[in-house]
Protein backbone atom coordinates (compact mmCIF):
# COMPACT_ATOMS: atom_id res chain seq x y z
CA UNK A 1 8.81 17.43 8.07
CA UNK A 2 5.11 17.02 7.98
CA UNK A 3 3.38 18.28 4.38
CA UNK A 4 -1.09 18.17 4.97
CA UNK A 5 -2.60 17.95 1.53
CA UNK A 6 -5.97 19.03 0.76
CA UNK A 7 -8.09 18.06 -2.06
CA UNK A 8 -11.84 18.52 -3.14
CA UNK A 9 -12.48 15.65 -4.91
CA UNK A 10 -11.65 16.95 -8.52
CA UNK A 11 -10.05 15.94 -11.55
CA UNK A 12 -7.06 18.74 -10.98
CA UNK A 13 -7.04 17.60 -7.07
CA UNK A 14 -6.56 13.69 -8.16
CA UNK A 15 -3.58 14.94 -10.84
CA UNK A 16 -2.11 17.19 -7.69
CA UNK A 17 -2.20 14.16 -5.45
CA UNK A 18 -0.44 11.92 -7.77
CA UNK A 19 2.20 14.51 -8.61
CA UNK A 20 2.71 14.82 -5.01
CA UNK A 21 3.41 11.34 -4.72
CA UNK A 22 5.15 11.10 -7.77
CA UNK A 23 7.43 13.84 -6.39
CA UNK A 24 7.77 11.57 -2.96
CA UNK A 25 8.87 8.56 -5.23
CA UNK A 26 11.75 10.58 -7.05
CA UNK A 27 13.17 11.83 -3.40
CA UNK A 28 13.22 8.62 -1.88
CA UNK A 29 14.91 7.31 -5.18
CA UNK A 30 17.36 10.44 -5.75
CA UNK A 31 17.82 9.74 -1.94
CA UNK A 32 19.09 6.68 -2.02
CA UNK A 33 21.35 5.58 -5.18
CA UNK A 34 23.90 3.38 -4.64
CA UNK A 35 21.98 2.09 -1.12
CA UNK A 36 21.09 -1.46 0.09
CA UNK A 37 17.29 -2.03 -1.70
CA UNK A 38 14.75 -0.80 0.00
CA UNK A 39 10.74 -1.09 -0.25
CA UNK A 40 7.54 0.70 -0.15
CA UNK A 41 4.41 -0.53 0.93
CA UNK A 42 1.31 0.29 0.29
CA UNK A 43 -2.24 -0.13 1.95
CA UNK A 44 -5.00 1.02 -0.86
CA UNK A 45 -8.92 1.40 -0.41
CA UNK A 46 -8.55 0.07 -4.73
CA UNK A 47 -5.86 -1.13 -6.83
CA UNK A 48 -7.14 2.49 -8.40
CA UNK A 49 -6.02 4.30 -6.05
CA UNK A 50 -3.22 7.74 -6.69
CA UNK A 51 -0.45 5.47 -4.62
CA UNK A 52 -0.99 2.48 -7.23
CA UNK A 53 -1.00 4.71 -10.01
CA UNK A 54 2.16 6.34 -9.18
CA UNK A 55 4.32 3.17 -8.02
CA UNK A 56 3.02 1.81 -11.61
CA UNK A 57 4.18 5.04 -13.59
CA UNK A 58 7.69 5.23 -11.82
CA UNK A 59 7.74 1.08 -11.99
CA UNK A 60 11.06 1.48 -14.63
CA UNK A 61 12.87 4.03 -12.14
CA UNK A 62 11.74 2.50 -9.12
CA UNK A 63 13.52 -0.74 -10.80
CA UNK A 64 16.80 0.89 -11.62
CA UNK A 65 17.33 1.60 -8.01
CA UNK A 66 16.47 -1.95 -7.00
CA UNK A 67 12.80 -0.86 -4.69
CA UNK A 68 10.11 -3.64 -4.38
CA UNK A 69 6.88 -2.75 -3.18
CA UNK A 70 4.05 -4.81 -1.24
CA UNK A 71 0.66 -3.90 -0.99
CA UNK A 72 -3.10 -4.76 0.62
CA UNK A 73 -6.18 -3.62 -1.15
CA UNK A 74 -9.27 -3.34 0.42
CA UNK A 75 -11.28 -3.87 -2.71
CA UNK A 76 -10.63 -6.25 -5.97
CA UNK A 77 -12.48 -3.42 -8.21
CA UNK A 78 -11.30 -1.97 -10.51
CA UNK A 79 -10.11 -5.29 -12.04
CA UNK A 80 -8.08 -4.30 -14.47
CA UNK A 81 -6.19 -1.85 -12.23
CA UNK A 82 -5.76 -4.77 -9.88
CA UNK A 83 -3.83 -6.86 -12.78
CA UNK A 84 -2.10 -3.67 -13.48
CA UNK A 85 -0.67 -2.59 -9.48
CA UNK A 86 0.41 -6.84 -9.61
CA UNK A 87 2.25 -6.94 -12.42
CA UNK A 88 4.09 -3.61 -11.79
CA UNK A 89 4.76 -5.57 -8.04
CA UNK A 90 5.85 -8.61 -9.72
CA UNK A 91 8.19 -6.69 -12.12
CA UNK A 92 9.91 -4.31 -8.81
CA UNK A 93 10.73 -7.83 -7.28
CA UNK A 94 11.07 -10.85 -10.11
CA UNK A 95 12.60 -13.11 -7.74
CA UNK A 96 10.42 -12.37 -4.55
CA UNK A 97 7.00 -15.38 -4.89
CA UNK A 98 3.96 -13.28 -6.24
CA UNK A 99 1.85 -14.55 -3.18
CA UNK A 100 3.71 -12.52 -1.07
CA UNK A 101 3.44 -8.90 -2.74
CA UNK A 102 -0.18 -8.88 -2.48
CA UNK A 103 -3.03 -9.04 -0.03
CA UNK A 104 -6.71 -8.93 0.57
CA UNK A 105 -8.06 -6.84 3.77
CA UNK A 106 -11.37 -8.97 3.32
CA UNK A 107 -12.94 -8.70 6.74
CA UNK A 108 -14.93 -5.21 6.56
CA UNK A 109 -13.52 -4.57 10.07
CA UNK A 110 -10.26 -3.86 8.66
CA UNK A 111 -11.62 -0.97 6.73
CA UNK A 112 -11.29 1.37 9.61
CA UNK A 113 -7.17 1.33 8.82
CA UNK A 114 -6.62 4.65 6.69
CA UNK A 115 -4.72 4.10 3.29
CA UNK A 116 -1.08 4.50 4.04
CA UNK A 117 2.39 4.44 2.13
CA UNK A 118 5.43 4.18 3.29
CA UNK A 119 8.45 5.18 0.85
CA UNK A 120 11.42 3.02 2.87
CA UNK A 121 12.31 3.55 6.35
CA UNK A 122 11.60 7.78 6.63
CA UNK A 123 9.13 8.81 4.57
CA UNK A 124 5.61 7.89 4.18
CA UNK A 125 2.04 9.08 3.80
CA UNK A 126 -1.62 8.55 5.45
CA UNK A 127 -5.10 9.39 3.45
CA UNK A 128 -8.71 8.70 4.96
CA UNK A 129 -10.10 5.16 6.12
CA UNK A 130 -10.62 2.63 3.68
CA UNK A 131 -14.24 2.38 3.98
CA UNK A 132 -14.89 5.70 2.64
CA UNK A 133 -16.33 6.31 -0.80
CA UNK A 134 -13.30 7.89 -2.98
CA UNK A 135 -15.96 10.90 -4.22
CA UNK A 136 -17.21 11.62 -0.57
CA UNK A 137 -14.61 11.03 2.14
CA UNK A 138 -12.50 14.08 3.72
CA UNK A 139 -9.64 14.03 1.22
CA UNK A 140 -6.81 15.26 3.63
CA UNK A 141 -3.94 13.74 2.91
CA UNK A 142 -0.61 13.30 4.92
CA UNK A 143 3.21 13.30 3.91
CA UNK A 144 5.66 12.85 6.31
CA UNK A 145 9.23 13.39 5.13
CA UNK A 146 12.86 12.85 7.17
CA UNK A 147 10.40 11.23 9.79
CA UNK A 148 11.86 7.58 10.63
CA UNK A 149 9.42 7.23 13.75
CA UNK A 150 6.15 7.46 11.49
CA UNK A 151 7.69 5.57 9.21
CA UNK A 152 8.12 2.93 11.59
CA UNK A 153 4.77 3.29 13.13
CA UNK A 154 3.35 3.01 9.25
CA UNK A 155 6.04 -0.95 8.68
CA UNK A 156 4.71 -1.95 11.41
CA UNK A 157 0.50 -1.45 10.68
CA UNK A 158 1.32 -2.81 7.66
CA UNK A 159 2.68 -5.82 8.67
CA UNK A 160 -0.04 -6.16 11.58
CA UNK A 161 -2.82 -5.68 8.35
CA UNK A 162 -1.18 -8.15 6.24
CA UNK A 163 -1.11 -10.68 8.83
CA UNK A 164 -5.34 -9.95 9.39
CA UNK A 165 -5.62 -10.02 5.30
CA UNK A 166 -5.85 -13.00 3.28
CA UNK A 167 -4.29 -13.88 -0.49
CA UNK A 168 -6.25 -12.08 -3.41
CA UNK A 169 -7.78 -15.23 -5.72
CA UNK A 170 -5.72 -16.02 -8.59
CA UNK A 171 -8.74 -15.86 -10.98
CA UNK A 172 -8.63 -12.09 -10.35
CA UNK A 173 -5.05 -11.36 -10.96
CA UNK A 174 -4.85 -14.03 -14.25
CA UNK A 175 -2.57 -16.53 -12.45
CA UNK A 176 -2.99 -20.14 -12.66
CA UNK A 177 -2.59 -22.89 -10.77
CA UNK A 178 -4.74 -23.53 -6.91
CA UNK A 179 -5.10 -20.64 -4.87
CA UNK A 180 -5.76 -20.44 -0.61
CA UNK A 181 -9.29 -20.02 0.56
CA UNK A 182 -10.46 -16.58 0.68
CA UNK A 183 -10.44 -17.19 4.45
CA UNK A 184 -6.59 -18.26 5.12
CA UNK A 185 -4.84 -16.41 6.65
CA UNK A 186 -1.08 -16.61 6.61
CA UNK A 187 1.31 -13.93 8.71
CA UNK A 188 4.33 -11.97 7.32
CA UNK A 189 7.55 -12.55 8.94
CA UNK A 190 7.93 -10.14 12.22
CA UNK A 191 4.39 -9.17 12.36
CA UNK A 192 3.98 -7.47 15.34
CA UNK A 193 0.46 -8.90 15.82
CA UNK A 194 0.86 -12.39 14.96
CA UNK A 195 -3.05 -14.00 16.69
CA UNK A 196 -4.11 -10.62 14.52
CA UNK A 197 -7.45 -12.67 13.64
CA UNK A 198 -8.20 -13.17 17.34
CA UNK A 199 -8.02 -9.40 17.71
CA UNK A 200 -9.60 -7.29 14.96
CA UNK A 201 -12.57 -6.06 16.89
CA UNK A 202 -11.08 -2.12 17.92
CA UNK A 203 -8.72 -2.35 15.01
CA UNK A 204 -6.09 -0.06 16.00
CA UNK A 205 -4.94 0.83 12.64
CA UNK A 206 -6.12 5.03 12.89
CA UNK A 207 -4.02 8.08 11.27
CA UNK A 208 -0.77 8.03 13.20
């Protein structure tokens, strides 16, 4: 089932948007209790974006029902929402190493990939390209619900993105110890585009 969401850019649309993926989040909990764990990922223009927001609000519930999350952000601003979207990912999967629950999409090229959740293996969501400024994009939003082909479309992009992205600097997430180059690049297992680096000009990530 596909849902379109429109929004104008105000303070009631935001609050409609996050309710509406607030609402996604207790479905695809509700949906499956008692279920191997499953995970959501998440590629955000900010850490401040409605997607963050909402994983961090249901972080206790999403918990209970053993989800983990991974995400890409295309910017490191706002910082303190950064902190706040890592530490919600850290707490979702204690055991899982922090450096791989977050990413950078650094090169601007990658900014042409629209935002994009996915909420396990048949539900997930697509917004406008990253690049856009939040107040002047075309807010049209996305859910798709019982669909386990866009779903699978959406795993895969984000594993091809997270291969192109690069670890977000420790300074800006308040961990210590060294931390990769901005420019190292290291792929997730099963990424369909391994030599993703080689590749990014026509950056196929686009609304599926």
């Amino acid at each position: 089932m596909r849902v379109v969401v429109g929004s104008d850019g105000s303070l009631t649309s935001r609050q409609a948007d996050l309710e509406g993926h607030l609402d996604a989040l207790a479905r695809f909990v509700d949906r499956h209790k008692g279920l191997p764990a499953l995970e959501c990922t998440l590629i955000l223009r900010s850490a401040g974006s409605v997607p963050a927001q909402a994983l961090t609000l249901m972080k206790d519930t999403l918990a209970d029902a053993s989800v983990g999350a991974k995400a890409i952000v295309a910017r490191l601003e706002p910082q303190d929402d950064l902190k706040q979207i890592y530490d919600t990912l850290c707490a979702l999967s204690p055991e899982t190493d922090p450096a791989a629950l977050i990413r950078w999409a650094r090169d601007p090229r990658l900014l042409d990939a629209h935002e994009q959740v996915t909420y396990g293996v048949n539900m997930c969501w697509a917004g406008d390209a990253m690049r856009r400024d939040a107040d002047k994009r075309n807010p049209l939003a996305l859910f798709e619900m019982d669909a386990t082909d866009a779903a699978t479309r959406a795993i895969h992009a984000f594993k091809a993105l997270w291969s192109a992205s690069v670890p977000v600097p420790g300074r800006h997430l308040g961990t210590p110890g060294p931390v990769k180059p901005s420019g190292a690049y290291a792929p997730m297992d099963d990424a369909p585009l391994p030599a993703a680096r080689k590749r990014i000009q026509g950056w196929p990530l686009v609304r599926h």
